[in-house]
Protein backbone atom coordinates (compact mmCIF):
# COMPACT_ATOMS: atom_id res chain seq x y z
CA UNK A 1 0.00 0.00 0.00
CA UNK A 2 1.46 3.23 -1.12
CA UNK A 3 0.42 6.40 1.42
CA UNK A 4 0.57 9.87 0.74
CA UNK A 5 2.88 11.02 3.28
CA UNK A 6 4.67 14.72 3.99
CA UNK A 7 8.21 14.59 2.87
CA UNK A 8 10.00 14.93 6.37
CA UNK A 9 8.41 11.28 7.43
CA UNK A 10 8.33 9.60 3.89
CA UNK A 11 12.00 10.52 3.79
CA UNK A 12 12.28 9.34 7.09
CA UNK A 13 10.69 5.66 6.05
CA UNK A 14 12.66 4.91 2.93
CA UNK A 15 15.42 5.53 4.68
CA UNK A 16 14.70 3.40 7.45
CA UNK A 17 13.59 0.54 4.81
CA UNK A 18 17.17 0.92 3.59
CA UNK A 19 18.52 0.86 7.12
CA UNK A 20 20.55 3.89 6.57
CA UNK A 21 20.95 5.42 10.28
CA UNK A 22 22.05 9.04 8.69
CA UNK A 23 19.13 9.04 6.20
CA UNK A 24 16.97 8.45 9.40
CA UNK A 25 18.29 11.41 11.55
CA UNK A 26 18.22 13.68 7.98
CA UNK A 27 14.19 14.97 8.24
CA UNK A 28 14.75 15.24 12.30
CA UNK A 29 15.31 18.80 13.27
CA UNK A 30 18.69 19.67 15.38
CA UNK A 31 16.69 20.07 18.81
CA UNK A 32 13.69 17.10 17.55
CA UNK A 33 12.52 14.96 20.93
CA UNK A 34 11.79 11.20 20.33
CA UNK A 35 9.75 9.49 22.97
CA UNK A 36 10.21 5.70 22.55
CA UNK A 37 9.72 2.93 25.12
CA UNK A 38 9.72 5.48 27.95
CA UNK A 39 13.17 6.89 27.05
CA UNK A 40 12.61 10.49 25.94
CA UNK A 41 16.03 11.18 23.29
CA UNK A 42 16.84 15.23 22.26
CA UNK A 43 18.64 16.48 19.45
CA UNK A 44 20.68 14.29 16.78
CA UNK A 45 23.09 12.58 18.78
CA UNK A 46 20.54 11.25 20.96
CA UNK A 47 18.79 9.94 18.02
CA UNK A 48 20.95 8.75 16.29
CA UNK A 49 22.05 6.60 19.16
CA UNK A 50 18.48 5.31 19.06
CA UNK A 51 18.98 4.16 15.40
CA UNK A 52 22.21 3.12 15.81
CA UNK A 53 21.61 0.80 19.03
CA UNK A 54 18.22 -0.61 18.56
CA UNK A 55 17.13 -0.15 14.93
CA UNK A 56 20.01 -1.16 13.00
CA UNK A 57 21.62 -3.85 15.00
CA UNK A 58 18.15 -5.86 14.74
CA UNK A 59 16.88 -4.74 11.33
CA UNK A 60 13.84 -3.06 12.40
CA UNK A 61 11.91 -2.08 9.64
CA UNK A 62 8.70 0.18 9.95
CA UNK A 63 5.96 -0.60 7.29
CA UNK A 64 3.39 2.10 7.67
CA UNK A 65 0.01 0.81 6.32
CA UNK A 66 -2.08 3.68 7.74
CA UNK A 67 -2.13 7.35 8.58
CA UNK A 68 -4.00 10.33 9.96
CA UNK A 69 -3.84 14.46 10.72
CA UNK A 70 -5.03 14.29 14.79
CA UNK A 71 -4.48 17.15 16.95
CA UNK A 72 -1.98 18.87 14.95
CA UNK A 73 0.12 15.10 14.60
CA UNK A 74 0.56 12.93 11.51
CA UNK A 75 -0.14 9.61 13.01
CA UNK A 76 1.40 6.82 11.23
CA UNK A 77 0.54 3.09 12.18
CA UNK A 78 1.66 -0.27 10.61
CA UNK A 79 3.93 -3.27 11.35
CA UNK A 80 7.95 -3.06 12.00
CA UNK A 81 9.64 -6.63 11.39
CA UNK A 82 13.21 -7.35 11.88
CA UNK A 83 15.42 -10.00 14.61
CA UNK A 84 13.73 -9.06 17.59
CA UNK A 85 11.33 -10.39 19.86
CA UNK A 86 8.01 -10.73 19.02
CA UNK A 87 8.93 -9.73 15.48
CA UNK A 88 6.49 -8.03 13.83
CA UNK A 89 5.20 -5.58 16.52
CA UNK A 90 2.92 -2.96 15.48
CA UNK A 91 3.22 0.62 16.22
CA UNK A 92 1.97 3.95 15.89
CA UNK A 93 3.80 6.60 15.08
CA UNK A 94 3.12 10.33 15.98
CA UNK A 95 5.21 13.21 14.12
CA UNK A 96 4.91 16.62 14.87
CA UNK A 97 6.31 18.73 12.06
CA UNK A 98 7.43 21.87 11.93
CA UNK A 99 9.36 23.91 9.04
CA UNK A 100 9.31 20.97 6.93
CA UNK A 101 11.29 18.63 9.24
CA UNK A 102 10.33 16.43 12.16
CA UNK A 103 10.12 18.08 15.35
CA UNK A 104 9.17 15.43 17.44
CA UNK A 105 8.19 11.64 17.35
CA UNK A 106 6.61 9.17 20.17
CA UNK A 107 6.58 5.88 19.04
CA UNK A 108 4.19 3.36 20.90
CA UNK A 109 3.51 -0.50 20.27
């Protein structure tokens, strides 16, 4: 399923389907917050340690298959596979955007 999404998080998927860490942290602004698995991460190296210690090392892939505008968020939902646990795990996204990059993200299973 192809979805229309804004740049910042469509740029933010392929490169995550391609497993490229710096292609990841590209559409993130310089002060973004992630919130993921009760961690809360700020700015790029933060991030990128994210990608770089628990996507990449076990392949996790994010397949969006839905999305939604709710309360100013681009909500993004669909299945991430790769060698972990449990593997696929579903999980919604939430992106808040500003100036054409991604502000901030909370990712929940």
């Amino acid at each position: 399923m192809s979805l229309e999404l804004p740049s910042p998080i469509a740029a933010y998927v392929a490169a995550n389907a391609r497993l490229d860490a710096d292609g990841m942290l590209e559409p993130f602004a310089a002060d973004a917050v992630v919130r993921d698995n009760g961690a809360v991460l700020r700015g790029h190296a933060e991030i990128m340690s994210l990608f770089e210690e628990a996507v990449i090392p076990v392949k996790a892939i994010f397949t969006p298959d839905a999305a939604r505008h709710e309360a100013g968020q681009v909500v993004v939902e669909g299945p991430a596979h790769g060698d972990f646990k449990g593997s696929p795990i579903r999980f919604t996204y939430r992106f808040t955007l500003e100036d054409d990059a991604i502000k901030a993200l909370e990712i929940t299973a």
